[in-house]
Structures are given as structure tokens and as C-alpha cells.
Protein backbone atom coordinates (compact mmCIF):
# COMPACT_ATOMS: atom_id res chain seq x y z
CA UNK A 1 -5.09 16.59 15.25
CA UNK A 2 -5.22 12.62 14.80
CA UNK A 3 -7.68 10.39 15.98
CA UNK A 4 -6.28 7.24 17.34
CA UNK A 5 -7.72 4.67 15.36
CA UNK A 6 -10.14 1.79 16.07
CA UNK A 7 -8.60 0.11 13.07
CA UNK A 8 -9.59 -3.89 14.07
CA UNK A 9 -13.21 -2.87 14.70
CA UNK A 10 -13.32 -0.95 11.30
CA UNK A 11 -11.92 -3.67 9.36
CA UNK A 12 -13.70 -6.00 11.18
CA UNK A 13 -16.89 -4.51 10.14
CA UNK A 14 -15.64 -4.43 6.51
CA UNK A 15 -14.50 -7.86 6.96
CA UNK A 16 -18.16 -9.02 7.85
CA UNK A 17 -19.82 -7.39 5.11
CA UNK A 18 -17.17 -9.31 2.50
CA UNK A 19 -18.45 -12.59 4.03
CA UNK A 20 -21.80 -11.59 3.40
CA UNK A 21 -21.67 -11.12 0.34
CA UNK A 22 -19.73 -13.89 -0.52
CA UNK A 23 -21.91 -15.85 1.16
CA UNK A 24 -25.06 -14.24 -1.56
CA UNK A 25 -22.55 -15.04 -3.94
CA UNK A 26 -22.37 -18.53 -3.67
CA UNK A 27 -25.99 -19.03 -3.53
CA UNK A 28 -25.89 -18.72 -7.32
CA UNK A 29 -24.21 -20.43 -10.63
CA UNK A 30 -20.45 -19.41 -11.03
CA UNK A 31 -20.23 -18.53 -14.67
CA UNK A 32 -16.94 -16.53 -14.09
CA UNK A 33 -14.21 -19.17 -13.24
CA UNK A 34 -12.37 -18.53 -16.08
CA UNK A 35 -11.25 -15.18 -14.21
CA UNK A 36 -11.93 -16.12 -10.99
CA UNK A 37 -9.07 -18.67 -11.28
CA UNK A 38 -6.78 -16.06 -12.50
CA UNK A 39 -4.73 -16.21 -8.94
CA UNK A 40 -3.75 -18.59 -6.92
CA UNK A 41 -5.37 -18.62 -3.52
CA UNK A 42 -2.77 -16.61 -0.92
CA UNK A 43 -0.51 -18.55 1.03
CA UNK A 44 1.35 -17.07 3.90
CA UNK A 45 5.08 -17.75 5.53
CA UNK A 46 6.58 -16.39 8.48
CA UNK A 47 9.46 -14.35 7.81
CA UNK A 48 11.53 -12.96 10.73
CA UNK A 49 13.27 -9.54 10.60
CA UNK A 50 16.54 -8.69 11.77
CA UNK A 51 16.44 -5.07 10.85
CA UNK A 52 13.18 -5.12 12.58
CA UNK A 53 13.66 -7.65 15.00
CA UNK A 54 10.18 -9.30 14.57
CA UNK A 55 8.51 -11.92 12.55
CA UNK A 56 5.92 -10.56 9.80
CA UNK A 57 3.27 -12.65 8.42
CA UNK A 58 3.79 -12.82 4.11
CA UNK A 59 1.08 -13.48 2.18
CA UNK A 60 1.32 -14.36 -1.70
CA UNK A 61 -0.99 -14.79 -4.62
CA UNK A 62 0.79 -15.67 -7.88
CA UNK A 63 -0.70 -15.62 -11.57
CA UNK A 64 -2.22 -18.34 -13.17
CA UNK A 65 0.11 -18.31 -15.97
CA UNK A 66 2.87 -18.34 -13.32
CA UNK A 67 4.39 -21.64 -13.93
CA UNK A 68 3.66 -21.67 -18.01
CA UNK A 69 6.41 -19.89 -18.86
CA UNK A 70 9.88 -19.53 -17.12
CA UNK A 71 11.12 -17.04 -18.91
CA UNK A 72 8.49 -14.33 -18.14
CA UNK A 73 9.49 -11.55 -15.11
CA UNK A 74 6.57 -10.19 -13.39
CA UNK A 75 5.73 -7.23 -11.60
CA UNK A 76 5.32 -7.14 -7.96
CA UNK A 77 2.73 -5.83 -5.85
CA UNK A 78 3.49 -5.50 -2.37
CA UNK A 79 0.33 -4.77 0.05
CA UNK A 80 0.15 -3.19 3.65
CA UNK A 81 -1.64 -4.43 6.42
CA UNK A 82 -2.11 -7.51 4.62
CA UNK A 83 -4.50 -9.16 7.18
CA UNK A 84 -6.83 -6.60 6.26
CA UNK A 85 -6.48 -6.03 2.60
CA UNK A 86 -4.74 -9.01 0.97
CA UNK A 87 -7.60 -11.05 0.26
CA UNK A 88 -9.86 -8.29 -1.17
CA UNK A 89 -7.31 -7.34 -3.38
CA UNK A 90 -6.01 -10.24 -5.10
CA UNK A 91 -10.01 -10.69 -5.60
CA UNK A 92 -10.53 -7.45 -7.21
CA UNK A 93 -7.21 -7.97 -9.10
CA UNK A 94 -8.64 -11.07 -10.77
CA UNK A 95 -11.13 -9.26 -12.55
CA UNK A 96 -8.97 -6.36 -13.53
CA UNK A 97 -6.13 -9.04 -15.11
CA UNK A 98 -8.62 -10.74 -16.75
CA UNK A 99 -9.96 -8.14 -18.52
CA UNK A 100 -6.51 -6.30 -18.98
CA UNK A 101 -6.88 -3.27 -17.05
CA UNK A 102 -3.91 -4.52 -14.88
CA UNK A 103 -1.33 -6.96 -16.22
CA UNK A 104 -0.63 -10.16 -14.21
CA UNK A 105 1.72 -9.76 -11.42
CA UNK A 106 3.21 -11.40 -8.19
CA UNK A 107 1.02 -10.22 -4.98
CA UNK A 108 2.74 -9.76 -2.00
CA UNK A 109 0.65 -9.03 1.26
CA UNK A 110 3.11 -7.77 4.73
CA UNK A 111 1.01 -9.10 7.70
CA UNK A 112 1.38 -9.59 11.13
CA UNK A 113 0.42 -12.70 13.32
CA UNK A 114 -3.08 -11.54 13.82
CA UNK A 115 -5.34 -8.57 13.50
CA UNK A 116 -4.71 -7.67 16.91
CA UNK A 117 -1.03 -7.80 16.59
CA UNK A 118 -1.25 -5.94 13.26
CA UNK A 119 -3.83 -3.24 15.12
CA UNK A 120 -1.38 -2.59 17.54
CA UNK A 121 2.22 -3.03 16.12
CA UNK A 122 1.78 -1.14 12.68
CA UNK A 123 2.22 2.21 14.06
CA UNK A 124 5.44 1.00 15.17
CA UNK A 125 6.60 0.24 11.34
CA UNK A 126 4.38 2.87 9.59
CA UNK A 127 5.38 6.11 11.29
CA UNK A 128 8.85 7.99 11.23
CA UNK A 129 9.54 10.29 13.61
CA UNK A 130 8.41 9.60 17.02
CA UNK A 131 4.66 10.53 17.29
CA UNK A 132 3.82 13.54 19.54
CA UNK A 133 2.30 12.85 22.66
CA UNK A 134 -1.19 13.72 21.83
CA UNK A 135 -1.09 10.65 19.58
CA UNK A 136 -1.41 8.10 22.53
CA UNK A 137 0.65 5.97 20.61
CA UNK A 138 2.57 3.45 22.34
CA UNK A 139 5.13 2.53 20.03
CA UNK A 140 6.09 4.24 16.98
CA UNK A 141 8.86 5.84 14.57
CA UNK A 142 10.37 2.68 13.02
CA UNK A 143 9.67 3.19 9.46
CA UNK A 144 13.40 3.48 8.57
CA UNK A 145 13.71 -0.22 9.80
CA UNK A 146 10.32 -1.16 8.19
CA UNK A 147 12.00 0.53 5.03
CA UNK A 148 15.49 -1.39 5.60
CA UNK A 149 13.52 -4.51 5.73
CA UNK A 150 11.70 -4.27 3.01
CA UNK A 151 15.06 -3.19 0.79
CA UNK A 152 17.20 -5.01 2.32
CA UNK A 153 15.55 -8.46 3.16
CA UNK A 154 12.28 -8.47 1.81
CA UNK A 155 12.37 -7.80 -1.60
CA UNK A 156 16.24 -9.77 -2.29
CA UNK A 157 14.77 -13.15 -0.88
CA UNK A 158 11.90 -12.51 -3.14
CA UNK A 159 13.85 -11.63 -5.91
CA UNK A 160 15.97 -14.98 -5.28
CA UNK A 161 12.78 -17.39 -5.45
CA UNK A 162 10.83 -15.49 -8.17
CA UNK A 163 11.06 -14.07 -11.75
CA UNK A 164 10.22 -9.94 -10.57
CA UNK A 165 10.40 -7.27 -12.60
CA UNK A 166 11.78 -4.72 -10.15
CA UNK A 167 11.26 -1.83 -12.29
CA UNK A 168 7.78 -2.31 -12.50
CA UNK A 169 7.20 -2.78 -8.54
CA UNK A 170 4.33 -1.44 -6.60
CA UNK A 171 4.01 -0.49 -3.01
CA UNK A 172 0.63 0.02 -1.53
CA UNK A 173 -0.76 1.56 1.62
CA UNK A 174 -3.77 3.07 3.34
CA UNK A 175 -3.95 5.29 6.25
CA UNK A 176 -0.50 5.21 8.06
CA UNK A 177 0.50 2.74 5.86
CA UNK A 178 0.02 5.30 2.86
CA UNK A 179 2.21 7.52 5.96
CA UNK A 180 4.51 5.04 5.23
CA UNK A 181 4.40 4.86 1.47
CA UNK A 182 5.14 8.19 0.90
CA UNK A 183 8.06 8.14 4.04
CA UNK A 184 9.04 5.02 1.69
CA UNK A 185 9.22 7.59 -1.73
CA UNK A 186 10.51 10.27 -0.01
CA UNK A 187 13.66 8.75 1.84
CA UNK A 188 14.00 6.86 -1.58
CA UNK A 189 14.79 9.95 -2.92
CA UNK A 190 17.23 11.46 0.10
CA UNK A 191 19.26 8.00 -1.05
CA UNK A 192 18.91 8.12 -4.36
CA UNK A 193 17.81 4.30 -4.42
CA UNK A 194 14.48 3.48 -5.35
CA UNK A 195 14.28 -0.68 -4.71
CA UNK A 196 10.81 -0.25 -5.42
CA UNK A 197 9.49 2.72 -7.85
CA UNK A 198 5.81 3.38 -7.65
CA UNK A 199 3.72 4.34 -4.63
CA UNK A 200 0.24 3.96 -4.09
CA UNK A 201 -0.53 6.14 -1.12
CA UNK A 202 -4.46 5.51 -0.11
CA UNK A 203 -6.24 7.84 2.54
CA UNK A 204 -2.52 8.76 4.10
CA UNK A 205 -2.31 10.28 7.38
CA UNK A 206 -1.04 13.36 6.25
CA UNK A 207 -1.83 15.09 9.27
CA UNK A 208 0.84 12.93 11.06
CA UNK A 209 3.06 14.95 13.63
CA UNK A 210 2.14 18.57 12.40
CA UNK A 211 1.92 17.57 9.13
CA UNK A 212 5.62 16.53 8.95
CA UNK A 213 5.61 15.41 5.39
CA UNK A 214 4.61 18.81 4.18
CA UNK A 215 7.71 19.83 5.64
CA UNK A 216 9.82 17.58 4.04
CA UNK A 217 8.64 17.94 1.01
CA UNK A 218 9.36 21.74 0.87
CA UNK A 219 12.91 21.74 2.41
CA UNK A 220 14.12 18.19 0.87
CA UNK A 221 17.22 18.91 -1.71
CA UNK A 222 16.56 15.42 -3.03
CA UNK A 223 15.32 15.29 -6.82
CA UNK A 224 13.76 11.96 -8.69
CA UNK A 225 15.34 11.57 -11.75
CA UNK A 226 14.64 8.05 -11.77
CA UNK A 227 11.06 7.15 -13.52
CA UNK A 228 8.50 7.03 -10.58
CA UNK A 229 4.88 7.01 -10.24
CA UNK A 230 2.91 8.44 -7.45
CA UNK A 231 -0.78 7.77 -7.09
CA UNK A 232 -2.60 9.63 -3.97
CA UNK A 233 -5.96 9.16 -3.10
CA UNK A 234 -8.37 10.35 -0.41
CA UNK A 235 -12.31 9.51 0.28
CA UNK A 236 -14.29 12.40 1.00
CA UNK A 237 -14.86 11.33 4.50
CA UNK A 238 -10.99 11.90 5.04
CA UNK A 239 -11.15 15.81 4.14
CA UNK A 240 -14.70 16.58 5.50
CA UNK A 241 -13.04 18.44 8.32
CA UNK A 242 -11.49 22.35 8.48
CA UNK A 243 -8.54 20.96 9.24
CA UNK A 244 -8.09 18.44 6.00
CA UNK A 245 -9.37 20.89 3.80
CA UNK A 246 -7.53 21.73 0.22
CA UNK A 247 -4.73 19.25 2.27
CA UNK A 248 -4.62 17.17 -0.62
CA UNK A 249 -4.30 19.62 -3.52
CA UNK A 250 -1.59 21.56 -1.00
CA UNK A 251 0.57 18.48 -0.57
CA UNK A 252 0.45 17.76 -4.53
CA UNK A 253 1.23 21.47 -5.65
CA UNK A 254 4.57 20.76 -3.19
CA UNK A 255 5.41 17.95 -5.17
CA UNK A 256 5.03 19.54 -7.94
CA UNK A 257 6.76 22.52 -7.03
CA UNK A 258 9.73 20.40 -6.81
CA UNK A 259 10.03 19.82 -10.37
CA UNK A 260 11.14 16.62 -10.44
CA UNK A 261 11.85 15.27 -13.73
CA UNK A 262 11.51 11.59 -13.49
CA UNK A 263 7.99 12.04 -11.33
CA UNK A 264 4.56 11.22 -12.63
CA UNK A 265 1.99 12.46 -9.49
CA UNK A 266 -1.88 11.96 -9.83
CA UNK A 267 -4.24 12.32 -7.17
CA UNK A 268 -7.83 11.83 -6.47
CA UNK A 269 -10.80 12.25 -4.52
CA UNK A 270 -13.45 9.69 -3.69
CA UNK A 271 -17.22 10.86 -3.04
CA UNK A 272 -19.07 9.32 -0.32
CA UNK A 273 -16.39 6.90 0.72
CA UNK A 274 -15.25 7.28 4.38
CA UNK A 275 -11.94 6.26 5.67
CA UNK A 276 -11.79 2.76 5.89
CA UNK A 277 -13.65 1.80 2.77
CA UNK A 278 -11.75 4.58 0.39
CA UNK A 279 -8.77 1.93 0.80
CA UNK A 280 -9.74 -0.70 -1.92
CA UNK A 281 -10.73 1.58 -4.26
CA UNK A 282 -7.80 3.25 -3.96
CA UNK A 283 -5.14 0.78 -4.38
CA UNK A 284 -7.20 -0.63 -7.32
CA UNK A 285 -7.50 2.61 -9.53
CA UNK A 286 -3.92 3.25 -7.85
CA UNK A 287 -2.30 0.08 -9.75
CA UNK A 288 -4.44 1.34 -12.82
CA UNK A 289 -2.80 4.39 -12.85
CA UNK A 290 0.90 2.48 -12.21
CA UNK A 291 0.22 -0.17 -15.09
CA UNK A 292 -1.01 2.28 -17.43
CA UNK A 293 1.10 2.83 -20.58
């Protein structure tokens, strides 16, 4: 069972609530610039895709320290459904640097033109295989170009213009794009070439096509070696149903089944956050969780 989602109007709502508060927020002193300067404010280039054959929309938030010290590699963060997320992240992320819980590190936010575009065309680069009819979807399946990409595009031009650590790279997602994330660790593995090595998988849409993860998890021969982190995460609003119950723990126990040696798995639940808003908090404690020594 999937639910076709209403993803603009949800963000949209989330969106509006941001500005609100921002807007309380300004009413008053700023006595915090000395983290809330700790990123640059995103900028955003068009970069087309030949393995896709699209243009995406990249946004980019760099440290404040950035240009200090040439010698310094950073990690990278790269973000789904940027024109949703990117913003509230690198703003959370400002905090979190500045007080150490996450070190500084080169945000990268994969957009689309618009939110429409993004609300319509994602399910096109988030989902691998085909979805079932049911779905109503009317484009999908094209996560192993998404994935090319990202390997084979994406990440090389960044690594050309900017000092990355690769081995310390993050990729975040929520909903299909935590799908995506996990398609993403998983085919990884089946290659045995992980261009980037730690997941963050928010609210994932692990019901996808009959649960087709599930499956291959259990039958995949592939084993990580290579040091990886997983972080999974779920609000409680994403397993109130029968059908999402104990989906969670089942999907880590398969993981862990696996024994694979170079795998570090945790997972979480969120009380009282629904779908939508489970996503911040996610890729925040997520990163934690990455960072952490």
C-alpha cells in the first residue's frame, strides 16, 4: 500500500511555518551571529545531466573557515530534495558546528527547477524498479541513472573545484529519497564501490513495490567490507498503521543478519512526529550519528 503523496502542499505548509517563525525571530536582538555566520548563505547552479538527461538545480553552503585554510579537506553533505530541505538544514547545521556536535563540512543540496518540478520529477530519480500500477506514478525507476549521476558526474566535478574528504561523505534522504538512499547503499554494495559511504535514510518508503528492499536485502550476495555507516529513522506517524508495524526493526534485523563486517546500522524512532516533519530531525541526529567518533 502507498499513498501517492501531496508532497508540495506538505512542504509548503512546513515551508510557511519556517517563515513564521523567522519572521518572530527577527523581531528581537541577534545575540547569536557568531554561529549564525558559521555558513555561507546557499547558492545554486544549474548542472545538466547526461546520464540523466536533465538539468538539476545545486545548491551549496560552504564553512566559514572555508577559505582560511587551503590545506584543510572537508566532508561533504549531499541533501535530497533540496528545494525543500536545503535551507533548513544548513540552518540547523550552524548551530550543531558551532557547538561541535557536527564538524564543518561542504553542503550540497540536489534540486530541481522548482517545487513543482521537484514534486513531480523525483519519483522518476528516487525509485528503482518500475512502480506497480497501484502507485499512479507517472514516471519512475531511474535511480540507477540518478545513482550514475551522482558517481559519475556529480561528485568528480565537485571533487575538481573543492577540497572533499570523500571518505567522510554523507548522503541524505527522506521519504523516497531515503528509497533512494538505501537503493544508493545497497547497489554500492552489488559493485563493490562506495563513492559515497554513509547513508542517512529519513522516513524511507520502505513499503515501495511490495516491499522490494526487504527482498534484496535477504537474497543480495553482496557484503560491505568497506567502513559504512547507516542511520535509519522513522516518525511515529510513519508506522502508526498494521501494515508499517515492527517494519523498521524487521528491515534492520535483515541487515544485520547479513553480517557485514565493515557496517555500522542504527535506527530510530521519533514520537509524535508525522511524515513530513520527522525529515529534519532525522537528517540532523542522522549526521550526528555519521560524525560521531
Amino acid at each position: 500500500m502507498i499513498k501517492k503523496l501531496s508532497f508540495l502542499l506538505s512542504i509548503v505548509v512546513v515551508l510557511s511555518c519556517t517563515k513564521e517563525e523567522k519572521n518572530a525571530t527577527n523581531k528581537f536582538p541577534q545575540p547569536l551571529t557568531e554561529f549564525s555566520d558559521y555558513y555561507s548563505e546557499p547558492v545554486a547552479d544549474k548542472f545538466y545531466s547526461t546520464k540523466v538527461s536533465d538539468t538539476f538545480k545545486i545548491f551549496k553552503s560552504f564553512p566559514k573557515s572555508y577559505h582560511k585554510d587551503s590545506t584543510r579537506k572537508y566532508p561533504i553533505v549531499i541533501i535530497l530534495d533540496a528545494n525543500a530541505f536545503f535551507e533548513q538544514t544548513v540552518t540547523q547545521l550552524k548551530f550543531d558546528s558551532f557547538i561541535g556536535l557536527v564538524p564543518s563540512a561542504i553542503i550540497i543540496g540536489i534540486g530541481y527547477k522548482d517545487f513543482p518540478t521537484m514534486d513531480s520529477v523525483r519519483t522518476r530519480d528516487y525509485t528503482y524498479p518500475n512502480a506497480i500500477p497501484e502507485y499512479e506514478m507517472s514516471i519512475s525507476g531511474g535511480a540507477p541513472q540518478f545513482k550514475k549521476f551522482i558517481d559519475d558526474e556529480l561528485i568528480p566535478k565537485l571533487s575538481k573545484e573543492y577540497p572533499i574528504d570523500l571518505e567522510r561523505s554523507v548522503l541524505c534522504g527522506h521519504s523516497l529519497g531515503g528509497y533512494f538512499s538505501l537503493y544508493y547503499l545497497l547497489q554500492s554494495a552489488e559493485e563493490n564501490k562506495y563513492t559515497i559511504k554513509n547513508i542517512v535514510s529519513a522516513s524511507p518508503s520502505l513499503h515501495y513495490n511490495n516491499r522490494y528492499l526487504f527482498d534484496w536485502v535477504k537474497n543480495s550476495k553482496a557484503v560491505i567490507h568497506s567502513s559504512v555507516k547507516l542511520y535509519i529513522s522513522m516518525g511515529s506517524g510513519d508506522i502508526a498503521d498494521e501494515e508499517s508495524k515492527g517494519m523498521l526493526d524487521v528491515f534492520e534485523q535483515q541487515w544485520i543478519n547479513k553480517k557485514h563486517p565493515g557496517l555500522k546500522l542504527k535506527k530510530e524512532e521519533y514520537s509524535n512526529f508525522g511524515h513530513i516533519d520527522a525529515a529534519l530531525p532525522g537528517f540532523i541526529k542522522g549526521l550526528s550519528y555519521v560524525f560521531e567518533e
